[in-house]
PDB file of N, CA and C in Angstrom:
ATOM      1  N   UNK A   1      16.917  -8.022 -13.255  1.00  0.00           N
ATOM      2  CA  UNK A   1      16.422  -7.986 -11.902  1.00  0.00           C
ATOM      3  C   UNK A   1      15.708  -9.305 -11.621  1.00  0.00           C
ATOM      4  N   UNK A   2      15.918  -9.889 -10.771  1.00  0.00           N
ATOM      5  CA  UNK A   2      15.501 -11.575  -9.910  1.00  0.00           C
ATOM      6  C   UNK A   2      14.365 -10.943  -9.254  1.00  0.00           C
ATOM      7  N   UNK A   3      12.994 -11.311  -9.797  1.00  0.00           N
ATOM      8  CA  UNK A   3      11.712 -11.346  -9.329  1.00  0.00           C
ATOM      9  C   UNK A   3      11.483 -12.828  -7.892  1.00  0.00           C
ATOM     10  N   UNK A   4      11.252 -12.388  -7.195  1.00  0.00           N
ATOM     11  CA  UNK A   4      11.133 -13.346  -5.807  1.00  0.00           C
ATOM     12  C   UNK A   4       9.424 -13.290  -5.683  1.00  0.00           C
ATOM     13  N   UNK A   5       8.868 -15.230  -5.843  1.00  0.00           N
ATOM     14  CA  UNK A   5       7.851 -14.828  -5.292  1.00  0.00           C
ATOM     15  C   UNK A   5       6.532 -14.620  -4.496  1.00  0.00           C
ATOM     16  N   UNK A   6       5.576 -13.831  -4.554  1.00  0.00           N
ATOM     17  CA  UNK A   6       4.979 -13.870  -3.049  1.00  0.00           C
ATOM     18  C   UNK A   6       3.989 -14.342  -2.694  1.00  0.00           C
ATOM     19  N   UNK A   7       3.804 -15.206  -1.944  1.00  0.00           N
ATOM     20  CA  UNK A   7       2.754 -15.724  -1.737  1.00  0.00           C
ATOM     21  C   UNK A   7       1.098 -14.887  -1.417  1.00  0.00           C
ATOM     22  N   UNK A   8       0.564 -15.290  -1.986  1.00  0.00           N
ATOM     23  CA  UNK A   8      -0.527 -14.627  -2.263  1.00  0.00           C
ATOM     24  C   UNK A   8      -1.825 -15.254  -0.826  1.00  0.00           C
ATOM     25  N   UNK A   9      -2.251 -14.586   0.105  1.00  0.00           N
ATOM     26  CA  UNK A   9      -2.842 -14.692   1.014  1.00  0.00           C
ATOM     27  C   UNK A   9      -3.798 -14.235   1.047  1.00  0.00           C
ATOM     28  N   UNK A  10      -5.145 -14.531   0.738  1.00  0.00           N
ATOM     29  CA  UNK A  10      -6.491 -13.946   0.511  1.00  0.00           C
ATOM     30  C   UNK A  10      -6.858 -12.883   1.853  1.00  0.00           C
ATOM     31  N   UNK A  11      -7.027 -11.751   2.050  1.00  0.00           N
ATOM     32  CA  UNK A  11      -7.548 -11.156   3.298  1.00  0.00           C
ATOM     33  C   UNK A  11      -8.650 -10.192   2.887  1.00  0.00           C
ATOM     34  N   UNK A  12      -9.399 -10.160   3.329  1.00  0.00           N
ATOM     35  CA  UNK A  12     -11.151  -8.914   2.849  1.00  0.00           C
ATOM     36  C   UNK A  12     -10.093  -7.627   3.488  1.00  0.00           C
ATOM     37  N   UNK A  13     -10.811  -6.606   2.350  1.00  0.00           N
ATOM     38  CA  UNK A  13     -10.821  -5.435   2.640  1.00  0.00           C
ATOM     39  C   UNK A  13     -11.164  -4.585   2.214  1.00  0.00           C
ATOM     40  N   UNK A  14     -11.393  -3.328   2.502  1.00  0.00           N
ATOM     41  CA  UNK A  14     -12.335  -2.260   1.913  1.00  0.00           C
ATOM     42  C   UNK A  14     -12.789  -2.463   0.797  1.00  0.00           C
ATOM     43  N   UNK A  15     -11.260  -2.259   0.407  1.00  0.00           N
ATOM     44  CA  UNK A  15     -11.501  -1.795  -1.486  1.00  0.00           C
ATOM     45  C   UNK A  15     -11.361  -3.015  -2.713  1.00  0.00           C
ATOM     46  N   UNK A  16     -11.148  -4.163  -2.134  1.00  0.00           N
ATOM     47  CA  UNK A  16     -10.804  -5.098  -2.547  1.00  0.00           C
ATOM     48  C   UNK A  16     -11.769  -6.780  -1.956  1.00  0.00           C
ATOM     49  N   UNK A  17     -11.575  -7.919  -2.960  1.00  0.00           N
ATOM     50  CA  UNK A  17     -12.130  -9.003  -2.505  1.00  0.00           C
ATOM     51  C   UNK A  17     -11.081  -9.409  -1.740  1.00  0.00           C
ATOM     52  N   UNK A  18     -10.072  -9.633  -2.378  1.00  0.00           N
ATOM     53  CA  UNK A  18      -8.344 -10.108  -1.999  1.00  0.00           C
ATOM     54  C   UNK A  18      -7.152  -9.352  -2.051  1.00  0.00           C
ATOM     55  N   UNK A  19      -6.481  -9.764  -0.931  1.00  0.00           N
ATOM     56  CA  UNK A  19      -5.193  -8.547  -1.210  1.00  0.00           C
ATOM     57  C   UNK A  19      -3.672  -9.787  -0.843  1.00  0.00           C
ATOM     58  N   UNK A  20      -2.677  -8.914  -1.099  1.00  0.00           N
ATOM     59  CA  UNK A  20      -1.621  -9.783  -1.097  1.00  0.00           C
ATOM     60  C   UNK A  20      -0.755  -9.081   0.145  1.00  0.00           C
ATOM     61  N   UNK A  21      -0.137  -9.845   1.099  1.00  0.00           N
ATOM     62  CA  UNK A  21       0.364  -9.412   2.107  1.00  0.00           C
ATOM     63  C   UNK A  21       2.073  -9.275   1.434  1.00  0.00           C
ATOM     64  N   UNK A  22       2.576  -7.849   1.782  1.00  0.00           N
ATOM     65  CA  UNK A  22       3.899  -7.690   1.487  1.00  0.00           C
ATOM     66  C   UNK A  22       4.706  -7.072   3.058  1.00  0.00           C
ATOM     67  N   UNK A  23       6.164  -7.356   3.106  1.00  0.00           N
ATOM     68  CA  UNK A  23       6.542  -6.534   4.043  1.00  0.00           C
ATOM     69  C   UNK A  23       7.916  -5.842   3.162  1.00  0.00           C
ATOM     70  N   UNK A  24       7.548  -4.365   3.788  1.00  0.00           N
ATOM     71  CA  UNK A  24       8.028  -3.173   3.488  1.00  0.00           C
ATOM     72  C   UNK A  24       9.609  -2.688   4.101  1.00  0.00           C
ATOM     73  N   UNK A  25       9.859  -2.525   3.977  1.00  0.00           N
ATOM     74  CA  UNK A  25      11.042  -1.621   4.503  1.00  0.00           C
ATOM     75  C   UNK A  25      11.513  -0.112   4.685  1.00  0.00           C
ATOM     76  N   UNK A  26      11.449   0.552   5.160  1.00  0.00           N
ATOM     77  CA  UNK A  26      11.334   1.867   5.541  1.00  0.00           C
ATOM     78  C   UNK A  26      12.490   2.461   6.092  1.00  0.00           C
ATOM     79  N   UNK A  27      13.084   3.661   5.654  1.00  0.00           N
ATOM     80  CA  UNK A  27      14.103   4.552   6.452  1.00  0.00           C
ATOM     81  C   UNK A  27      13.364   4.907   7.165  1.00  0.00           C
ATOM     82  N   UNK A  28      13.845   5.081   8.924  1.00  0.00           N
ATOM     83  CA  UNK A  28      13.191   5.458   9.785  1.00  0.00           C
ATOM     84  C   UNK A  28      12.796   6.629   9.981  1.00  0.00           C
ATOM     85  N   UNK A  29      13.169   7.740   9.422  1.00  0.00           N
ATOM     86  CA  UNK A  29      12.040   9.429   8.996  1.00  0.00           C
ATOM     87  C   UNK A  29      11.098   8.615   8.276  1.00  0.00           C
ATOM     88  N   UNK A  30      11.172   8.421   7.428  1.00  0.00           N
ATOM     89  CA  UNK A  30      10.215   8.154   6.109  1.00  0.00           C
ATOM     90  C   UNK A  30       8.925   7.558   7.241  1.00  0.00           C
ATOM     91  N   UNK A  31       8.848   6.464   7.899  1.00  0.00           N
ATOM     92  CA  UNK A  31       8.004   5.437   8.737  1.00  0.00           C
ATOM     93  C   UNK A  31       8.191   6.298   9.896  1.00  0.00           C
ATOM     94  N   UNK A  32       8.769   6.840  10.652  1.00  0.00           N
ATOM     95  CA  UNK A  32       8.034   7.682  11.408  1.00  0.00           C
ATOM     96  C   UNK A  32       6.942   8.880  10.978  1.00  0.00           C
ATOM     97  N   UNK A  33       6.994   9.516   9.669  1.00  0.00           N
ATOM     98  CA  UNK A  33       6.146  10.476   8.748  1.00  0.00           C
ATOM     99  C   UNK A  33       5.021   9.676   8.973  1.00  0.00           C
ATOM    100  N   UNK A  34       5.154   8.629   8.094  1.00  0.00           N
ATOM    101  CA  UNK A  34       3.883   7.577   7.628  1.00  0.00           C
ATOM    102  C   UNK A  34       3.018   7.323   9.641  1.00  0.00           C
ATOM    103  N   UNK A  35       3.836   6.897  10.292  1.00  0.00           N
ATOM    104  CA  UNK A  35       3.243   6.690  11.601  1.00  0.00           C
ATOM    105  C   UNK A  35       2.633   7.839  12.117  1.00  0.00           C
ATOM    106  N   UNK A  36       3.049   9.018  11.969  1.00  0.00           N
ATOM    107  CA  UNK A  36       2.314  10.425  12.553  1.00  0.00           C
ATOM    108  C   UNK A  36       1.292  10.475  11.387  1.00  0.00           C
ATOM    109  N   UNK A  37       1.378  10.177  10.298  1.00  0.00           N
ATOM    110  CA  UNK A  37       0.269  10.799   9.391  1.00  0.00           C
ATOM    111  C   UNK A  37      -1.352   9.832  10.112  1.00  0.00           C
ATOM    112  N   UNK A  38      -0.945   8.691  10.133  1.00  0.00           N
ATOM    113  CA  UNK A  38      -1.736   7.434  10.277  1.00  0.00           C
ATOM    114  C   UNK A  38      -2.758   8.019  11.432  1.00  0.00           C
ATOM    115  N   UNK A  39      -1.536   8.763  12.635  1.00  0.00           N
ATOM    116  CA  UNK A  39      -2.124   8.436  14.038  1.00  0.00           C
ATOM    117  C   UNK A  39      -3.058   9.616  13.975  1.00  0.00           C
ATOM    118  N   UNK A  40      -3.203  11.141  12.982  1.00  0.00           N
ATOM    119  CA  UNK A  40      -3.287  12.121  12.736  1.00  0.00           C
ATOM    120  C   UNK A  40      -4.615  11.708  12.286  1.00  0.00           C
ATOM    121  N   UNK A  41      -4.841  11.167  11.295  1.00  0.00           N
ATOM    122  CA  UNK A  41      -6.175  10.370  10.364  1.00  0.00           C
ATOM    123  C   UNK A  41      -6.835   9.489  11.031  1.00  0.00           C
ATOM    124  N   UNK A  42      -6.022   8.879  11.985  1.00  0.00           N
ATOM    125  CA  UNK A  42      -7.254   7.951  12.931  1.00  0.00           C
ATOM    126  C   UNK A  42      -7.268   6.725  11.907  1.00  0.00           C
ATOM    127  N   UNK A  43      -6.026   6.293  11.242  1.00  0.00           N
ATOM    128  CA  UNK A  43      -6.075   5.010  10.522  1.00  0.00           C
ATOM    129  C   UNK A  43      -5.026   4.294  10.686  1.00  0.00           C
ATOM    130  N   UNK A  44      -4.783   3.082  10.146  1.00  0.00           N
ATOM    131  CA  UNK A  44      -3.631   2.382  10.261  1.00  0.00           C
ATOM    132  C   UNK A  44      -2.538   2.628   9.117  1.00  0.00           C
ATOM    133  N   UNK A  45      -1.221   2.348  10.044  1.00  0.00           N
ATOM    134  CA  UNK A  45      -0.177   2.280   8.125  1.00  0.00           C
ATOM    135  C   UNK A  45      -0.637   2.124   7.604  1.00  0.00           C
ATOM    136  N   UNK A  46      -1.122   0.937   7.183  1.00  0.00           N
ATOM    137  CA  UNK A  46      -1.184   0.288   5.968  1.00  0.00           C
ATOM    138  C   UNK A  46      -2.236   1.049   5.545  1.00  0.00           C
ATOM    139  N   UNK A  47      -3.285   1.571   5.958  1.00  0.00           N
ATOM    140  CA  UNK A  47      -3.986   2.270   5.025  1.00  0.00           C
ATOM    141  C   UNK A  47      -3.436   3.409   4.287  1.00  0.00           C
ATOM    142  N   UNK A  48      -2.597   4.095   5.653  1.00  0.00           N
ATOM    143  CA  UNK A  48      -1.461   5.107   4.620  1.00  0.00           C
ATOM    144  C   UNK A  48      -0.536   4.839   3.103  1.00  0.00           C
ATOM    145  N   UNK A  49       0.007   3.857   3.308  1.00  0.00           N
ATOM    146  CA  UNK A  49       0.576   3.536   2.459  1.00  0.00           C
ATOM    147  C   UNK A  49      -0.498   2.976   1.549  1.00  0.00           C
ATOM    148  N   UNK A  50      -1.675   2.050   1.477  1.00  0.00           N
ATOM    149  CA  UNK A  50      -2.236   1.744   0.443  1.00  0.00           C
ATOM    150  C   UNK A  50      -2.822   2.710  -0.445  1.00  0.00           C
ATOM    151  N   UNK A  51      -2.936   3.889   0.482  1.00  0.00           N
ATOM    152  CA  UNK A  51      -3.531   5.230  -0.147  1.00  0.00           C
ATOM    153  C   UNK A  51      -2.744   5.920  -1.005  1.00  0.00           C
ATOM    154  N   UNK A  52      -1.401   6.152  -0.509  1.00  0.00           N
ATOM    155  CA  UNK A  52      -0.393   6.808  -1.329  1.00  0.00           C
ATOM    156  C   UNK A  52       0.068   5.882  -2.470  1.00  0.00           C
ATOM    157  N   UNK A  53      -0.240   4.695  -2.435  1.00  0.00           N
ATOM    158  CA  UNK A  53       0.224   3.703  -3.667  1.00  0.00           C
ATOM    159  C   UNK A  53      -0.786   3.851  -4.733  1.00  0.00           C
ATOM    160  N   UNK A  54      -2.088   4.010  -3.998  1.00  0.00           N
ATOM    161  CA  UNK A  54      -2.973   4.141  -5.461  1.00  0.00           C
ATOM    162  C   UNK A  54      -2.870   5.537  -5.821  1.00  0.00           C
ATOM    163  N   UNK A  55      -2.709   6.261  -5.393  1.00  0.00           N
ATOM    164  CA  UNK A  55      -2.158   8.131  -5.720  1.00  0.00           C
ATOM    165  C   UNK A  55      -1.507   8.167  -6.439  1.00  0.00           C
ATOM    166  N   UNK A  56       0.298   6.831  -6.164  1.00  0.00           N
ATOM    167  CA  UNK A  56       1.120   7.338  -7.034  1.00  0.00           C
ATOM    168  C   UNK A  56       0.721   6.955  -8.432  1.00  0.00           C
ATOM    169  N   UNK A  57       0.074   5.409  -8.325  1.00  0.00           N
ATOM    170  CA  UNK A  57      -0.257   4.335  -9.678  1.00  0.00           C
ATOM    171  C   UNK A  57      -1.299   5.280 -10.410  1.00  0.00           C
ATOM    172  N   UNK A  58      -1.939   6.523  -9.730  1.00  0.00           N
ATOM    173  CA  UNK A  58      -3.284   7.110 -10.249  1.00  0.00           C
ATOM    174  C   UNK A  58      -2.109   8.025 -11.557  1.00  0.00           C
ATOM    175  N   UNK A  59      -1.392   8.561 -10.695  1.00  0.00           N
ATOM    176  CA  UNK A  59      -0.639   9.714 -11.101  1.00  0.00           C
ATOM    177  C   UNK A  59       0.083   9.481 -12.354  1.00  0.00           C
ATOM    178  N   UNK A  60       1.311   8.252 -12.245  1.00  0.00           N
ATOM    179  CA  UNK A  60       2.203   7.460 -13.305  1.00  0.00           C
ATOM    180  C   UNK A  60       1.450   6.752 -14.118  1.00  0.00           C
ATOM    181  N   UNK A  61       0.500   5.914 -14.154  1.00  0.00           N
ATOM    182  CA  UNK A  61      -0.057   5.306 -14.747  1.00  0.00           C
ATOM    183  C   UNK A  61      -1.402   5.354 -14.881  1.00  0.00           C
ATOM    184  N   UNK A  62      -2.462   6.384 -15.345  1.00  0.00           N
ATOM    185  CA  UNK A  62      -3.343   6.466 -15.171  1.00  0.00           C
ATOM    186  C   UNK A  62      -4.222   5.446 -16.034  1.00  0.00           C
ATOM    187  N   UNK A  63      -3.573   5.039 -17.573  1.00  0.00           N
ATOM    188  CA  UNK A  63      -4.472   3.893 -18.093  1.00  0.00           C
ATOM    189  C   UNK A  63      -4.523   2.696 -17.848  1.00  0.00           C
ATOM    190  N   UNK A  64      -4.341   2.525 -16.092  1.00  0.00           N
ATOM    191  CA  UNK A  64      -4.430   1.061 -15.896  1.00  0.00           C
ATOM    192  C   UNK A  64      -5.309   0.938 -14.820  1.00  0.00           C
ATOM    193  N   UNK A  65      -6.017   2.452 -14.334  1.00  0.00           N
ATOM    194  CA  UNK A  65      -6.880   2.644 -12.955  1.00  0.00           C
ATOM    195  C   UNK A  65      -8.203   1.846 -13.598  1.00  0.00           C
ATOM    196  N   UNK A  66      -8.636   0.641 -12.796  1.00  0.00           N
ATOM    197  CA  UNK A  66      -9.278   0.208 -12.611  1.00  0.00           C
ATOM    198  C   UNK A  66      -9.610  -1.201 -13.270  1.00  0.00           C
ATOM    199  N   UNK A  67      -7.964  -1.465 -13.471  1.00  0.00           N
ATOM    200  CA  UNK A  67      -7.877  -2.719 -13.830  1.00  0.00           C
ATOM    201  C   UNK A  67      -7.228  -3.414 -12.441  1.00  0.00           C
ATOM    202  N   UNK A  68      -7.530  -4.915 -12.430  1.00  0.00           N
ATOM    203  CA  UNK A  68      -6.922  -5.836 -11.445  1.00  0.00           C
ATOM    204  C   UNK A  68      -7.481  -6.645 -10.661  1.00  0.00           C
TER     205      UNK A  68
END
């Protein structure tokens, strides 16, 4: 597999000093789900998705929570 790669863009946020900007791609159910969940919570995508990413990384990989 050909690793492509990403430029790393410093931005503040919650949970973090720095984060790295990616763009996603979505089947359109899937991102319409994510858009009703968002608008439901009173947050943005991206918080949706950053939430469910540390859920899944909590879940699959738990001996690496709280490294990075």
């Amino acid at each position: 597999m050909k690793r492509r790669k990403v430029a790393a863009n410093s931005v503040n946020s919650q949970n973090e000093a720095s984060s790295v900007r990616a763009t996603i791609s979505f089947p359109s159910d899937i991102y319409a789900t994510l858009d009703e969940i968002a608008k439901q919570k009173k947050v943005s995508l991206a918080w949706v998705v950053r939430e469910a990413t540390e859920k899944y990384l909590a879940d699959k990989w738990p001996l690496l929570k709280g490294q990075g």
